[in-house]
N, C-alpha and C. Protein backbone atom coordinates (compact mmCIF):
# COMPACT_ATOMS: atom_id res chain seq x y z
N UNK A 1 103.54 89.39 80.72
CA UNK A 1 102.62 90.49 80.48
C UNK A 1 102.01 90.36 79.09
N UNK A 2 102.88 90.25 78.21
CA UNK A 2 102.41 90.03 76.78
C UNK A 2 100.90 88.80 76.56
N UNK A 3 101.00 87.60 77.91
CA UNK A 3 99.85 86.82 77.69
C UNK A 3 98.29 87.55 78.26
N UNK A 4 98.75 88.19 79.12
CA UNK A 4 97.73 88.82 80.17
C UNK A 4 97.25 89.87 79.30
N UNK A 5 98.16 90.79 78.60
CA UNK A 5 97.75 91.84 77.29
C UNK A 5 96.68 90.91 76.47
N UNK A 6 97.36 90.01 75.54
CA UNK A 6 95.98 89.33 75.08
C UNK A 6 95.30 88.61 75.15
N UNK A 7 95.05 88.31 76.23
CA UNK A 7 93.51 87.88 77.10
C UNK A 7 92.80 88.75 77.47
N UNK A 8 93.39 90.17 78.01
CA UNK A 8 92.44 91.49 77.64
C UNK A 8 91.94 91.52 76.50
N UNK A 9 92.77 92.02 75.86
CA UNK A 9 92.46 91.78 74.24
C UNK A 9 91.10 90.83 73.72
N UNK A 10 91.31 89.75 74.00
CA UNK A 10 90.52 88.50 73.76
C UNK A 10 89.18 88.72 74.31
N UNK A 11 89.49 89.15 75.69
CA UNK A 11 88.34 89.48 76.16
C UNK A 11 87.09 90.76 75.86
N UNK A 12 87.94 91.61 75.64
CA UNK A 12 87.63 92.98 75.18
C UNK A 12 86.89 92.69 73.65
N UNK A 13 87.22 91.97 72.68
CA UNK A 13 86.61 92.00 71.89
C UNK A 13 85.27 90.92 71.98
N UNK A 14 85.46 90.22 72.84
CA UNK A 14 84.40 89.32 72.81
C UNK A 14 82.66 90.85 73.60
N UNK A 15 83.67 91.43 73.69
CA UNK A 15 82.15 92.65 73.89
C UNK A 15 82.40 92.38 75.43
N UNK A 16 82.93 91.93 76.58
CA UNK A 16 83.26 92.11 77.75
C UNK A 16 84.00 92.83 78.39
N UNK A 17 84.19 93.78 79.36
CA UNK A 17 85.68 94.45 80.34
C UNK A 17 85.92 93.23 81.05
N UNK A 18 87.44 93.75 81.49
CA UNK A 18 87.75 92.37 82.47
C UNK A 18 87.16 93.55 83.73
N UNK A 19 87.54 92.44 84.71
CA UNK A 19 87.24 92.63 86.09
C UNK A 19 88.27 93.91 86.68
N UNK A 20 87.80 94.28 87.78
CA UNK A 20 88.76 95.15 88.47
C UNK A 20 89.80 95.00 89.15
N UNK A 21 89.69 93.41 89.27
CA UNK A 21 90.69 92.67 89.94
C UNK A 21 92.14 92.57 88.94
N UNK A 22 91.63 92.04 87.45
CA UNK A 22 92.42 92.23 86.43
C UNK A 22 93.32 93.58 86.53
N UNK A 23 92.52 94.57 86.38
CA UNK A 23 93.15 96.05 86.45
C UNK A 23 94.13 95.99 87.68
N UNK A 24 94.04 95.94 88.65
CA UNK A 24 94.85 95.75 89.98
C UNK A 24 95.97 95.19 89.34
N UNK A 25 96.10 94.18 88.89
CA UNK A 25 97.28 93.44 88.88
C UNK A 25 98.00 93.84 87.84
N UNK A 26 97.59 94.27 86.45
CA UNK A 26 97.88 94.97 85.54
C UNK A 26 98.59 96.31 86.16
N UNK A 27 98.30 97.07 86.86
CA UNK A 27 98.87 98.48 87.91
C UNK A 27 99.96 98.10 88.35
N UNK A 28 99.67 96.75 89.08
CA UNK A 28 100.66 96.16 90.16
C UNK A 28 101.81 95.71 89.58
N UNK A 29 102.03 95.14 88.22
CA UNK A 29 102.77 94.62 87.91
C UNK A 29 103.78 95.96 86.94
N UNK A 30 102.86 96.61 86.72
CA UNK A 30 103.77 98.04 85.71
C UNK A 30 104.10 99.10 87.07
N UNK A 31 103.41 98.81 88.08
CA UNK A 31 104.41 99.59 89.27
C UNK A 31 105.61 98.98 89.78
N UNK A 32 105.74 97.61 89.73
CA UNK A 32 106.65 96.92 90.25
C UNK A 32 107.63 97.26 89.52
N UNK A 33 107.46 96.79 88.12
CA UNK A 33 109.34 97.41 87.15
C UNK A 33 109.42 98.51 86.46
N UNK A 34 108.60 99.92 87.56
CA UNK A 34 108.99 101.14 87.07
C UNK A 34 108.76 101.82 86.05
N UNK A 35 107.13 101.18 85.50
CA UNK A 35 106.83 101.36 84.15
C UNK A 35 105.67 102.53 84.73
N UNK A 36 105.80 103.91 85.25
CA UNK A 36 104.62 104.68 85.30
C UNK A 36 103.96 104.73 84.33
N UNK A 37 104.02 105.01 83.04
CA UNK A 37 103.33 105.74 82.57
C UNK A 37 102.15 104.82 81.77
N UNK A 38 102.87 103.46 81.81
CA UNK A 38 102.26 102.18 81.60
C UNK A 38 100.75 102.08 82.42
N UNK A 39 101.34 102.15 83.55
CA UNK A 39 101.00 102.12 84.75
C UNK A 39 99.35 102.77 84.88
N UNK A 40 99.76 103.98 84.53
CA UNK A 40 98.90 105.55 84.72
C UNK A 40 97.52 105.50 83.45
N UNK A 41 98.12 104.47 82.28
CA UNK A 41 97.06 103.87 81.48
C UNK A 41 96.00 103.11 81.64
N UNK A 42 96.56 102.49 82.11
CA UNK A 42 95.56 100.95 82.89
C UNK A 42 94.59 101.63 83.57
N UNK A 43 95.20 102.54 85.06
CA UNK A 43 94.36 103.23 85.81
C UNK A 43 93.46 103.54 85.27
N UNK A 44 93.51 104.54 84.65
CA UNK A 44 92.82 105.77 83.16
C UNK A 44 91.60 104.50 83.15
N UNK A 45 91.60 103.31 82.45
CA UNK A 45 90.98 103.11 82.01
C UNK A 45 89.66 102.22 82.67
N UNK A 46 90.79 101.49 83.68
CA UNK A 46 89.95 100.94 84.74
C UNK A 46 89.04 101.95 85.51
N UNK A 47 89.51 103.39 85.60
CA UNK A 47 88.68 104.28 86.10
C UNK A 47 87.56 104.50 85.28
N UNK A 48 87.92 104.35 83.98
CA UNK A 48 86.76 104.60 82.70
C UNK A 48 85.95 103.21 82.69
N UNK A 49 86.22 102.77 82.71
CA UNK A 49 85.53 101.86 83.15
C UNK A 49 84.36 100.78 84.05
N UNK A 50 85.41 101.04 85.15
CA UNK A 50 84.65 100.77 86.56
C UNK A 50 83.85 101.55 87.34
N UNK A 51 84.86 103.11 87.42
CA UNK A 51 84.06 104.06 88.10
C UNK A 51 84.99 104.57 89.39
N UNK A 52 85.98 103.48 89.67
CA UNK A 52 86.69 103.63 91.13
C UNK A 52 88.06 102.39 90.20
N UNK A 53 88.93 103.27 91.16
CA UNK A 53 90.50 102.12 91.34
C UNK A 53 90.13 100.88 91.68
N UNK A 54 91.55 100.41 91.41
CA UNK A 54 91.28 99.22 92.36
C UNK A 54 91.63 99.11 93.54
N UNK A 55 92.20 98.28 93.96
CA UNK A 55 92.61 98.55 95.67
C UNK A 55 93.57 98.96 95.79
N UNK A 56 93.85 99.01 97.29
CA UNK A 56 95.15 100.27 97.44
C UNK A 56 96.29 99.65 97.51
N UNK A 57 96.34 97.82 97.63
CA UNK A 57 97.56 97.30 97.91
C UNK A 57 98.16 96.91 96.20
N UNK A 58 97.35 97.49 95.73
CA UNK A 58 97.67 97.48 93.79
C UNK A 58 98.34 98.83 93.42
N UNK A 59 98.26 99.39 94.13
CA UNK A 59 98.39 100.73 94.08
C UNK A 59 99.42 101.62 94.70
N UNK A 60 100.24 100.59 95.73
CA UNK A 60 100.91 100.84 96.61
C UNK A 60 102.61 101.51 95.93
N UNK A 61 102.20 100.87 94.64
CA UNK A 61 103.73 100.67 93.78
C UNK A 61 103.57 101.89 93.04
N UNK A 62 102.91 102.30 92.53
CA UNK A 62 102.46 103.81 91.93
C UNK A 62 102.51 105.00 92.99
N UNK A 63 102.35 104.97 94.10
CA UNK A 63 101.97 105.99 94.86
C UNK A 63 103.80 106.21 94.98
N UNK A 64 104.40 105.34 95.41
CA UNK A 64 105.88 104.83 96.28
C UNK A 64 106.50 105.88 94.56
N UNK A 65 106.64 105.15 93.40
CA UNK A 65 107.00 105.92 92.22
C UNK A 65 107.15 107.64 92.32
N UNK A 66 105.86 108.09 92.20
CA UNK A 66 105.40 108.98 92.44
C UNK A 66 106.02 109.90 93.49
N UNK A 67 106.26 109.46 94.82
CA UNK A 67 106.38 109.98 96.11
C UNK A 67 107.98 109.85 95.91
N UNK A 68 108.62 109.13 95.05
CA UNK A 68 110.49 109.69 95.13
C UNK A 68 110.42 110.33 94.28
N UNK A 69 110.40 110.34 92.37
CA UNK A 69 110.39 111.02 91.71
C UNK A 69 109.62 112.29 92.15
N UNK A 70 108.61 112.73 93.13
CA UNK A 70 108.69 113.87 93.19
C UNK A 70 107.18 114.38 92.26
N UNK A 71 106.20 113.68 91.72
CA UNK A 71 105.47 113.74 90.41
C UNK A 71 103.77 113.66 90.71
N UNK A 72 103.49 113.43 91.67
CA UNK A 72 102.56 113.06 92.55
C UNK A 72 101.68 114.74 92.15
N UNK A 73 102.03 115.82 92.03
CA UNK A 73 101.05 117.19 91.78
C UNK A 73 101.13 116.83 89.76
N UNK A 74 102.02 116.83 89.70
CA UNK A 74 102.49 116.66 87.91
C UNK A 74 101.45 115.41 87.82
N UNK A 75 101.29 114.52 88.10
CA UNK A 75 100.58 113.39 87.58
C UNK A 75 98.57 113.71 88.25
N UNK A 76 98.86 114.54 89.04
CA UNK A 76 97.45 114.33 89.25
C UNK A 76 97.15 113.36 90.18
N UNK A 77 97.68 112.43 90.78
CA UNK A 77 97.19 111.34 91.80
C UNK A 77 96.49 111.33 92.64
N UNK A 78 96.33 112.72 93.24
CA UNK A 78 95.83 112.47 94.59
C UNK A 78 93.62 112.92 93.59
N UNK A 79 93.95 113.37 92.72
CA UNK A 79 92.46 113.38 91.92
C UNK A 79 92.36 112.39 91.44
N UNK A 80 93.05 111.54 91.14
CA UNK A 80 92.93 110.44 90.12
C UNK A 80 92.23 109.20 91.49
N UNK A 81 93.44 109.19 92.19
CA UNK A 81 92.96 107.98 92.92
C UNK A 81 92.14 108.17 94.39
N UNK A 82 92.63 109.21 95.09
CA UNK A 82 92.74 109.90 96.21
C UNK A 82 93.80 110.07 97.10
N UNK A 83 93.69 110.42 98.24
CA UNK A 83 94.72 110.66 99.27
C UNK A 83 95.17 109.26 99.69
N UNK A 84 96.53 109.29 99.90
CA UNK A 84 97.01 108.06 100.44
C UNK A 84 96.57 107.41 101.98
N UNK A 85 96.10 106.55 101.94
CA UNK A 85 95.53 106.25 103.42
C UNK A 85 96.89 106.07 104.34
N UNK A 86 98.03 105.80 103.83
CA UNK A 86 99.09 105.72 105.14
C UNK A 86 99.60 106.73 105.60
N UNK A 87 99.47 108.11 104.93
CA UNK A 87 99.90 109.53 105.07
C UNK A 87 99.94 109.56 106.75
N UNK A 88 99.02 109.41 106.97
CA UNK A 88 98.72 109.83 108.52
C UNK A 88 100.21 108.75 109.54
N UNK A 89 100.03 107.79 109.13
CA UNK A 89 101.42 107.21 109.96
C UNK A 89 102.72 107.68 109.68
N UNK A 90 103.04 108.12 108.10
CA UNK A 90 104.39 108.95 108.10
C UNK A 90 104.82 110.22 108.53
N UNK A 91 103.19 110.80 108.78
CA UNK A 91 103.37 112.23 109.78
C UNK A 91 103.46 112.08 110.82
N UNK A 92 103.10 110.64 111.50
CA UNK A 92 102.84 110.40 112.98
C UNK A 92 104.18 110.23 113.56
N UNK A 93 105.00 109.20 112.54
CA UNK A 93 106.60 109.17 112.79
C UNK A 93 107.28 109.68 113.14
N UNK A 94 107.31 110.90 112.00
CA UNK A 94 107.93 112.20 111.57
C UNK A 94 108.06 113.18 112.85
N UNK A 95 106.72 113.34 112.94
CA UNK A 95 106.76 114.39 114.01
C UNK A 95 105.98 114.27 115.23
N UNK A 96 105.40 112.94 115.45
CA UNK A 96 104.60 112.64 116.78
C UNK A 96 105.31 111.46 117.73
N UNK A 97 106.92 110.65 116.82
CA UNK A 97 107.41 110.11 117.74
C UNK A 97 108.27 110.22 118.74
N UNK A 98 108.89 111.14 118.24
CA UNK A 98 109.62 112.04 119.71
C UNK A 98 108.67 112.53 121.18
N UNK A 99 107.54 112.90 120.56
CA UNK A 99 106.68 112.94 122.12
C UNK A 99 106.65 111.66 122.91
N UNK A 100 106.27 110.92 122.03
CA UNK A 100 105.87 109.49 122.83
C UNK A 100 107.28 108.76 122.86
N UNK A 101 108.53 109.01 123.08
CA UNK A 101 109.66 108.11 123.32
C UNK A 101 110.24 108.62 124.98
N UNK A 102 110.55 107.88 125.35
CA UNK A 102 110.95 107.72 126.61
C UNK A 102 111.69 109.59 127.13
N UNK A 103 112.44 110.33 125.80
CA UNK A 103 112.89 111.55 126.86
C UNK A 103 111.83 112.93 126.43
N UNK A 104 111.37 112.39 125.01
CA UNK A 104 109.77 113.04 125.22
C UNK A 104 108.85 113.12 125.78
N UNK A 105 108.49 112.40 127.17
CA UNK A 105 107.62 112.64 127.90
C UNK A 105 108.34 112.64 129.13
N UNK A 106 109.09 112.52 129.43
CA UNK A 106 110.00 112.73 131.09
C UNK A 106 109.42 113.59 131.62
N UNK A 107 109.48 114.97 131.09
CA UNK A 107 109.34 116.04 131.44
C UNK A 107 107.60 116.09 132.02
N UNK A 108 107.09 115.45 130.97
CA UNK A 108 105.49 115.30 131.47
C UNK A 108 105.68 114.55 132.56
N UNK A 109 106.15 113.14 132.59
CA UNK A 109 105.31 112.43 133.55
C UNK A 109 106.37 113.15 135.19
N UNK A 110 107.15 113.75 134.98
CA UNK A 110 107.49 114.64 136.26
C UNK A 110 106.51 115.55 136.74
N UNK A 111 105.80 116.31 135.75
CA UNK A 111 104.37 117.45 136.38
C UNK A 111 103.37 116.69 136.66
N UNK A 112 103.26 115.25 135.93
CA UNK A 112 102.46 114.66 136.32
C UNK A 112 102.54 113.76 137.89
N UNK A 113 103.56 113.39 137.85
CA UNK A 113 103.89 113.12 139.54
C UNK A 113 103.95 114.01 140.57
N UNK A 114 104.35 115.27 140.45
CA UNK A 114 103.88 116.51 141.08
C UNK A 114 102.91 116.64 141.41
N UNK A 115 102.12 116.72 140.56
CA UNK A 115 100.67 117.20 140.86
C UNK A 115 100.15 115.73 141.68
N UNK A 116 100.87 114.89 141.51
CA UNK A 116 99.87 113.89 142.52
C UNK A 116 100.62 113.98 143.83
N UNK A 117 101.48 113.95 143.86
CA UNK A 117 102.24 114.29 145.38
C UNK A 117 101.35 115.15 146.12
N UNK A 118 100.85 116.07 145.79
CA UNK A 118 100.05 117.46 146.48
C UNK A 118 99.21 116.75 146.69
């Protein structure tokens, strides 16, 4: 990290931003060993910067942080970056896989054979 710091650096003064791709991995790598607040800088700035995050698989390690510690309203995330795009599959799990498993629908596909018998 310390080389990647100053090649920002390097770069930054030459009167250039790095790329957004840079920022990603910079996120990615301070989400990986639990460094939020590290983390939550970079964003900051790449947002000041760019205008938008970077991608969401950079991002994946911040959200995961966030979502055990519990910090996700405290940090602001869902303004900062937006809503998590996988939300919808951990609700689907949660509470839409019991319909669709074999003794969650029994009961249906019995009214449903009923009604075709008639």
């Amino acid at each position: 990290v310390f080389h990647a710091l100053a090649f920002k650096e390097k770069v930054e003064t030459e009167g250039r931003p790095i790329d957004i791709l840079s920022y990603g991995s910079f996120v990615e790598h301070y989400g990986k060993h639990g460094q939020l607040g590290s983390a939550l800088l970079i964003l900051k700035e790449c947002i000041a910067t760019h205008g938008s995050p970077p991608g969401e698989k950079n991002l994946k390690f911040i959200r995961q942080i966030c979502r055990s510690r519990e910090l996700t309203d405290e940090v602001g995330l869902v303004e900062l970056i937006g809503e998590d795009p996988i939300d919808w599959l951990r609700e689907g799990q949660a509470n839409l896989k019991r319909e669709y498993s074999y003794r969650g629908r029994r009961n249906l596909d019995r009214t449903r054979n009923a009604l075709l018998r008639i």
